[in-house]
Protein backbone atom coordinates (compact mmCIF):
# COMPACT_ATOMS: atom_id res chain seq x y z
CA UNK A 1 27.88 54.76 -12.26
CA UNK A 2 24.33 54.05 -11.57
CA UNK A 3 24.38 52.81 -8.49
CA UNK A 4 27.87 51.32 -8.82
CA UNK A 5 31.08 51.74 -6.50
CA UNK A 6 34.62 50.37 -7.48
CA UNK A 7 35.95 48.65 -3.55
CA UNK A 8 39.05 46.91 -5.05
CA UNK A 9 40.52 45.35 -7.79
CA UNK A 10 42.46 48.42 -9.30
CA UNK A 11 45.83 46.41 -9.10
CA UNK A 12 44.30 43.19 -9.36
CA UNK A 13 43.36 40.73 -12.08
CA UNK A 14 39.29 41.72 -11.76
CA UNK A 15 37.51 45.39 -10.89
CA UNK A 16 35.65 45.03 -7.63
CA UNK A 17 32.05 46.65 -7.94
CA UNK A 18 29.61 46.95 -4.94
CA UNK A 19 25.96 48.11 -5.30
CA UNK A 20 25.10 50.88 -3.47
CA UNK A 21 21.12 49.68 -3.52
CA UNK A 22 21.61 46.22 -2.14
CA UNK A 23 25.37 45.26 -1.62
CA UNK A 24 25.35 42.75 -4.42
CA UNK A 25 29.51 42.63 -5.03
CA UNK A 26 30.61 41.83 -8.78
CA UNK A 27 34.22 41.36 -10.32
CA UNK A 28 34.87 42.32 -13.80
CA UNK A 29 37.59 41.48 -15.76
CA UNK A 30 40.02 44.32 -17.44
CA UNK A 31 39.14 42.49 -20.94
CA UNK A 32 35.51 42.94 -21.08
CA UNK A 33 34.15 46.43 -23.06
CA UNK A 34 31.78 48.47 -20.90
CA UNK A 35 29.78 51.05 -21.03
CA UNK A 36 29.59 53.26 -17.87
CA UNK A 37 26.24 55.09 -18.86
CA UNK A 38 24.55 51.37 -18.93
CA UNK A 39 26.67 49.35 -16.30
CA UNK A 40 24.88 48.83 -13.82
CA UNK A 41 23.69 45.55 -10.65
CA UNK A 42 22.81 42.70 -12.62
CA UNK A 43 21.35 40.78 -9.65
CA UNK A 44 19.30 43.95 -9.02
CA UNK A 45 18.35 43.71 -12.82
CA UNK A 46 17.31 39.92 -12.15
CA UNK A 47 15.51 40.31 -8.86
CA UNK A 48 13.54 43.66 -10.63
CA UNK A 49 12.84 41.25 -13.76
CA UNK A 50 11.47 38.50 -11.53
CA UNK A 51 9.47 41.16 -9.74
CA UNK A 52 8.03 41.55 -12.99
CA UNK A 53 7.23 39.14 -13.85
CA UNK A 54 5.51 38.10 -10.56
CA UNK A 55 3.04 41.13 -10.71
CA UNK A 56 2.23 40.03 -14.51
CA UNK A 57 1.63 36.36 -13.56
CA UNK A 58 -1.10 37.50 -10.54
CA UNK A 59 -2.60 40.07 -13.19
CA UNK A 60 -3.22 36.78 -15.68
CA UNK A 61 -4.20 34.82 -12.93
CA UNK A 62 -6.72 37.71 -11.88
CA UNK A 63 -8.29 37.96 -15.40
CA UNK A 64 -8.57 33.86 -15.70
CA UNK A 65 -10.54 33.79 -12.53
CA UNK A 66 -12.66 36.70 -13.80
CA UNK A 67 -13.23 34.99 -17.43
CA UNK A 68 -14.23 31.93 -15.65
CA UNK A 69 -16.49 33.76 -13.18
CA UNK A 70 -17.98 35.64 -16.39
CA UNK A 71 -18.69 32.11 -18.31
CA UNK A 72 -20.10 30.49 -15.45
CA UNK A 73 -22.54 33.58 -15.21
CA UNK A 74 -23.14 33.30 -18.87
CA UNK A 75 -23.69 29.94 -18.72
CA UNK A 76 -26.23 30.24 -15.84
CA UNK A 77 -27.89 33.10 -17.71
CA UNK A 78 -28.23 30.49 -21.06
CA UNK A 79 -29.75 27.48 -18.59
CA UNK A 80 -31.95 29.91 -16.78
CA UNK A 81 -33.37 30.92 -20.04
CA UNK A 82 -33.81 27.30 -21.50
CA UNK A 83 -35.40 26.41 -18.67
CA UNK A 84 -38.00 29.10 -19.04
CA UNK A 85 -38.27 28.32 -22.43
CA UNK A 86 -38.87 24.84 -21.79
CA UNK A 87 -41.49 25.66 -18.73
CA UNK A 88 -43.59 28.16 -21.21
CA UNK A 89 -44.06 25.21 -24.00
């Protein structure tokens, strides 16, 4: 049960899950339809999704500092040019 173990709850009103990664415990009720194949730590799933997210923030914070380091070279490019321009008239 991907990473999964049943600790309790057999007799109970709730199953009794454990992960096996991080020792997140979760109850499920009898009622709810699973899936075995896809059950699987759901505050693993959150902390891995955060994680995500995370690593794609930095990488758009990465390429804003590198499009403003590009325009401010373009930009000194442009005035260095004018002001040749300007010095040659």
């Amino acid at each position: 049960m991907n990473g999964l173990r049943t600790v309790g709850g057999l007799y109970g009103r709730h199953i009794v899950l454990t992960c096996t990664r991080a020792g997140h415990i979760h109850q499920i009720g009898y009622n709810r339809k699973l899936n075995p194949s896809s059950l699987s730590c759901f505050d693993c799933k959150r902390s891995e999704r955060e994680h995500q997210r995370q690593i794609a923030y930095e990488d758009q914070q990465k390429h804003i500092r590198f499009m403003a380091f590009r325009q401010q070279e373009l930009f000194d490019e442009a005035s260095q040019y004018v002001r040749e321009s300007m010095n040659e008239q």
